[in-house]
C-alpha atoms as a PDB file:
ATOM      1  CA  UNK A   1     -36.945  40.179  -2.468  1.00  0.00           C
ATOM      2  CA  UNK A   2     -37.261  42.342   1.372  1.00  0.00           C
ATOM      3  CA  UNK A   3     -39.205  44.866   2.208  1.00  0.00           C
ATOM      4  CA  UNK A   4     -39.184  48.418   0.683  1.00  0.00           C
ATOM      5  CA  UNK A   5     -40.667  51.294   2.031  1.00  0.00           C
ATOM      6  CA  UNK A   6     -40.858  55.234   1.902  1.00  0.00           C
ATOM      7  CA  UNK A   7     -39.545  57.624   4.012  1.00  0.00           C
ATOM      8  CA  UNK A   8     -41.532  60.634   4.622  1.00  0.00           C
ATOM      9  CA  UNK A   9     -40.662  63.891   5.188  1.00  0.00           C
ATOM     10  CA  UNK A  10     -44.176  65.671   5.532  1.00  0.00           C
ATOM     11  CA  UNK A  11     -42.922  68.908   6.939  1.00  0.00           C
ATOM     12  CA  UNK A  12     -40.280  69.393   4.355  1.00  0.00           C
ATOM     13  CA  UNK A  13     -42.502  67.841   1.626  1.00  0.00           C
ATOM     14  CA  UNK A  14     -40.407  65.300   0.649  1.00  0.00           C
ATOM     15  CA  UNK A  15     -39.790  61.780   0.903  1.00  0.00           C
ATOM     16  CA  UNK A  16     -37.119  58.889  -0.129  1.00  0.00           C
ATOM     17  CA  UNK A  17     -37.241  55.207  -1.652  1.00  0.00           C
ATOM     18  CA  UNK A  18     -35.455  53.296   0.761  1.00  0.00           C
ATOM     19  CA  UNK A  19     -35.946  49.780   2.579  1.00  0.00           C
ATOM     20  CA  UNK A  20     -33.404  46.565   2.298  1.00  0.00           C
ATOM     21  CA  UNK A  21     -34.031  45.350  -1.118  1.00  0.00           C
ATOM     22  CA  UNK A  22     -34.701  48.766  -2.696  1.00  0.00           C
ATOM     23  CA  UNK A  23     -31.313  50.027  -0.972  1.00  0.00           C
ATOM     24  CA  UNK A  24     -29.668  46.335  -2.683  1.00  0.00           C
ATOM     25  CA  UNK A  25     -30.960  46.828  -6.158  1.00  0.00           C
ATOM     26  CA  UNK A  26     -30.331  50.358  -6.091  1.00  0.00           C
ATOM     27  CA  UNK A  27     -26.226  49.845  -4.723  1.00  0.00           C
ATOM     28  CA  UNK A  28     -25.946  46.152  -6.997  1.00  0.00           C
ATOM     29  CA  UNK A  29     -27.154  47.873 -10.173  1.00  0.00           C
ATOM     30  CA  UNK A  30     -24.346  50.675  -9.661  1.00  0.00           C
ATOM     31  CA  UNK A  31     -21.808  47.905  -9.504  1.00  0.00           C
ATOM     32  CA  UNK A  32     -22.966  46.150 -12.805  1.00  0.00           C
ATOM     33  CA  UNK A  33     -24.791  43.708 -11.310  1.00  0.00           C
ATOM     34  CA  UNK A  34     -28.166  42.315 -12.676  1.00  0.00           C
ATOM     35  CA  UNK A  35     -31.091  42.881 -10.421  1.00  0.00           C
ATOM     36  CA  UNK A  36     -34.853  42.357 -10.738  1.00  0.00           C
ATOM     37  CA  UNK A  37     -37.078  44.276  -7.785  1.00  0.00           C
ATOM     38  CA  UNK A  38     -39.858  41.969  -6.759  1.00  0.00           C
ATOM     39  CA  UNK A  39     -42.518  43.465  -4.397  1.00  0.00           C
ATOM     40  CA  UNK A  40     -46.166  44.004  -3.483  1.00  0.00           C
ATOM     41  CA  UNK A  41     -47.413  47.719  -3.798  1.00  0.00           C
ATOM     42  CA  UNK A  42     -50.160  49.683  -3.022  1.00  0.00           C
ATOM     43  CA  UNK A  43     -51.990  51.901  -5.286  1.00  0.00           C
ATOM     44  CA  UNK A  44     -50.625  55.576  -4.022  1.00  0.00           C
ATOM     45  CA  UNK A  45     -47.777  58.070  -5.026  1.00  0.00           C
ATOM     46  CA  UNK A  46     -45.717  56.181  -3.187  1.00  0.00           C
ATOM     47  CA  UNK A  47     -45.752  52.620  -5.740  1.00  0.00           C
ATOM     48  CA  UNK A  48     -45.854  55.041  -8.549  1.00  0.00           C
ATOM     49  CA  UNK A  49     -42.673  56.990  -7.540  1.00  0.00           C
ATOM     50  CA  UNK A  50     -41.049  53.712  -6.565  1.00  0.00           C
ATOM     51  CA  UNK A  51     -42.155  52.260 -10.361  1.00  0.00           C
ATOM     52  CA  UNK A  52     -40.606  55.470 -11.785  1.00  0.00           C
ATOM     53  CA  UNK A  53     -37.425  55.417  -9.847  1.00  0.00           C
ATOM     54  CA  UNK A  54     -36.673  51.825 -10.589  1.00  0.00           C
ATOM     55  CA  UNK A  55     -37.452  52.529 -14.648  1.00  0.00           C
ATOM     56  CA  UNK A  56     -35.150  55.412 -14.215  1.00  0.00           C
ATOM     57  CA  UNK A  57     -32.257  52.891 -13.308  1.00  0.00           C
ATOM     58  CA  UNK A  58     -33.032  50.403 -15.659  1.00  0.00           C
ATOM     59  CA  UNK A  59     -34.072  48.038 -12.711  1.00  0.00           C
ATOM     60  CA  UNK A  60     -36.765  45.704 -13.750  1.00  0.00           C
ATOM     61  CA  UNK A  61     -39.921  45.540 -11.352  1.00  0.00           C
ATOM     62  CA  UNK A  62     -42.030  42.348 -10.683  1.00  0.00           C
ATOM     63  CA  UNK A  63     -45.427  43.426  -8.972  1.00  0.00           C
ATOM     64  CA  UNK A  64     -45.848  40.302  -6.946  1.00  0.00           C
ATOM     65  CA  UNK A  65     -49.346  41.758  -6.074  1.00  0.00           C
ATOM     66  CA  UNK A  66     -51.313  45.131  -6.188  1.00  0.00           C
ATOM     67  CA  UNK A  67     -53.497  46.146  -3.021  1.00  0.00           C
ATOM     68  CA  UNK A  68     -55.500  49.147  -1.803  1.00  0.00           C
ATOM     69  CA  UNK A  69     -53.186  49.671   1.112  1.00  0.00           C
ATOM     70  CA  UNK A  70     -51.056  52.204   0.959  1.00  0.00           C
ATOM     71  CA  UNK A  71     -47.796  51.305   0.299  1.00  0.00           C
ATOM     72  CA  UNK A  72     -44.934  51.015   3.484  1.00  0.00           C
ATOM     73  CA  UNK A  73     -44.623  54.464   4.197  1.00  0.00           C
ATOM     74  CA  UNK A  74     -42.599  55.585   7.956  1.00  0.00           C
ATOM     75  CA  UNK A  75     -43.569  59.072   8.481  1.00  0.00           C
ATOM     76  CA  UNK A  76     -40.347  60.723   9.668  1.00  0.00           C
ATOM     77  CA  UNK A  77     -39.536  64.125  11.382  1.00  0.00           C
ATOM     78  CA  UNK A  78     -36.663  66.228  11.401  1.00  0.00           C
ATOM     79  CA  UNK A  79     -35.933  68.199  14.846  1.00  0.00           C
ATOM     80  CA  UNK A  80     -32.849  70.899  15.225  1.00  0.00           C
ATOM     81  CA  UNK A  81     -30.045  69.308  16.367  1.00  0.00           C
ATOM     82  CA  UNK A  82     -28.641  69.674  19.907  1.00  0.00           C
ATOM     83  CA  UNK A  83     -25.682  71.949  20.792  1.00  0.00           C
ATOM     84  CA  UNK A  84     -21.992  69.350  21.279  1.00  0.00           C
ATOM     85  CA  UNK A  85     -21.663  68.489  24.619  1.00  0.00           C
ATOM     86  CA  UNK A  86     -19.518  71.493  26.572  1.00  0.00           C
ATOM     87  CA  UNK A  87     -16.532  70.772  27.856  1.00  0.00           C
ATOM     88  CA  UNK A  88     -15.963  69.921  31.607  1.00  0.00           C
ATOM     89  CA  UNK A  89     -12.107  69.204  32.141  1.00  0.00           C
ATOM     90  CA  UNK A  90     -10.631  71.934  34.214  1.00  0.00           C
ATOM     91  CA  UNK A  91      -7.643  72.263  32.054  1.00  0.00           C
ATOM     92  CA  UNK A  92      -9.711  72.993  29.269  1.00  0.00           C
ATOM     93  CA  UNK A  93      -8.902  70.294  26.873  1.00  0.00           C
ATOM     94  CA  UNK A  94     -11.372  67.935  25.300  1.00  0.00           C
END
């Protein structure tokens, strides 16, 4: 039992599962392990996609508690990446 919590992607209209103890049953499940996901949720998209996902893996889900907050959500942004560094030796080489 950790945290979970959504990243989200508003611009591209998506967003991802993620957090320590999503990321662990997720990763321990794919190695045959036997995992139980314990964790409060709110009452959004966000607990519903994480209750689907989880079903989808066969991982079983333990709603500690339900509340009317939202559900751990980071809002995250993507940006263009920079140009690589040019390259300042004299003989050209980097």
């Amino acid at each position: 039992m950790a945290d979970n919590c959504i990243d989200v992607y508003y611009k591209l209209d998506r967003y991802y599962l993620t957090g320590n103890s999503i990321d662990f049953a997720l990763n321990y499940k794919d190695l045959g392990g036997d995992v139980t996901e314990m964790t409060i949720l709110g009452n959004d998209v966000f607990a519903d996609a994480l209750e689907e996902r989880l079903k989808e893996r066969e991982i079983p889900l333990r709603i500690l508690k339900r509340t009317d907050r939202p559900t751990a959500a980071a809002k995250t942004s993507v940006s263009t990446p920079s140009p690589p560094p040019t390259c300042r030796r004299k003989n050209g080489s980097c």
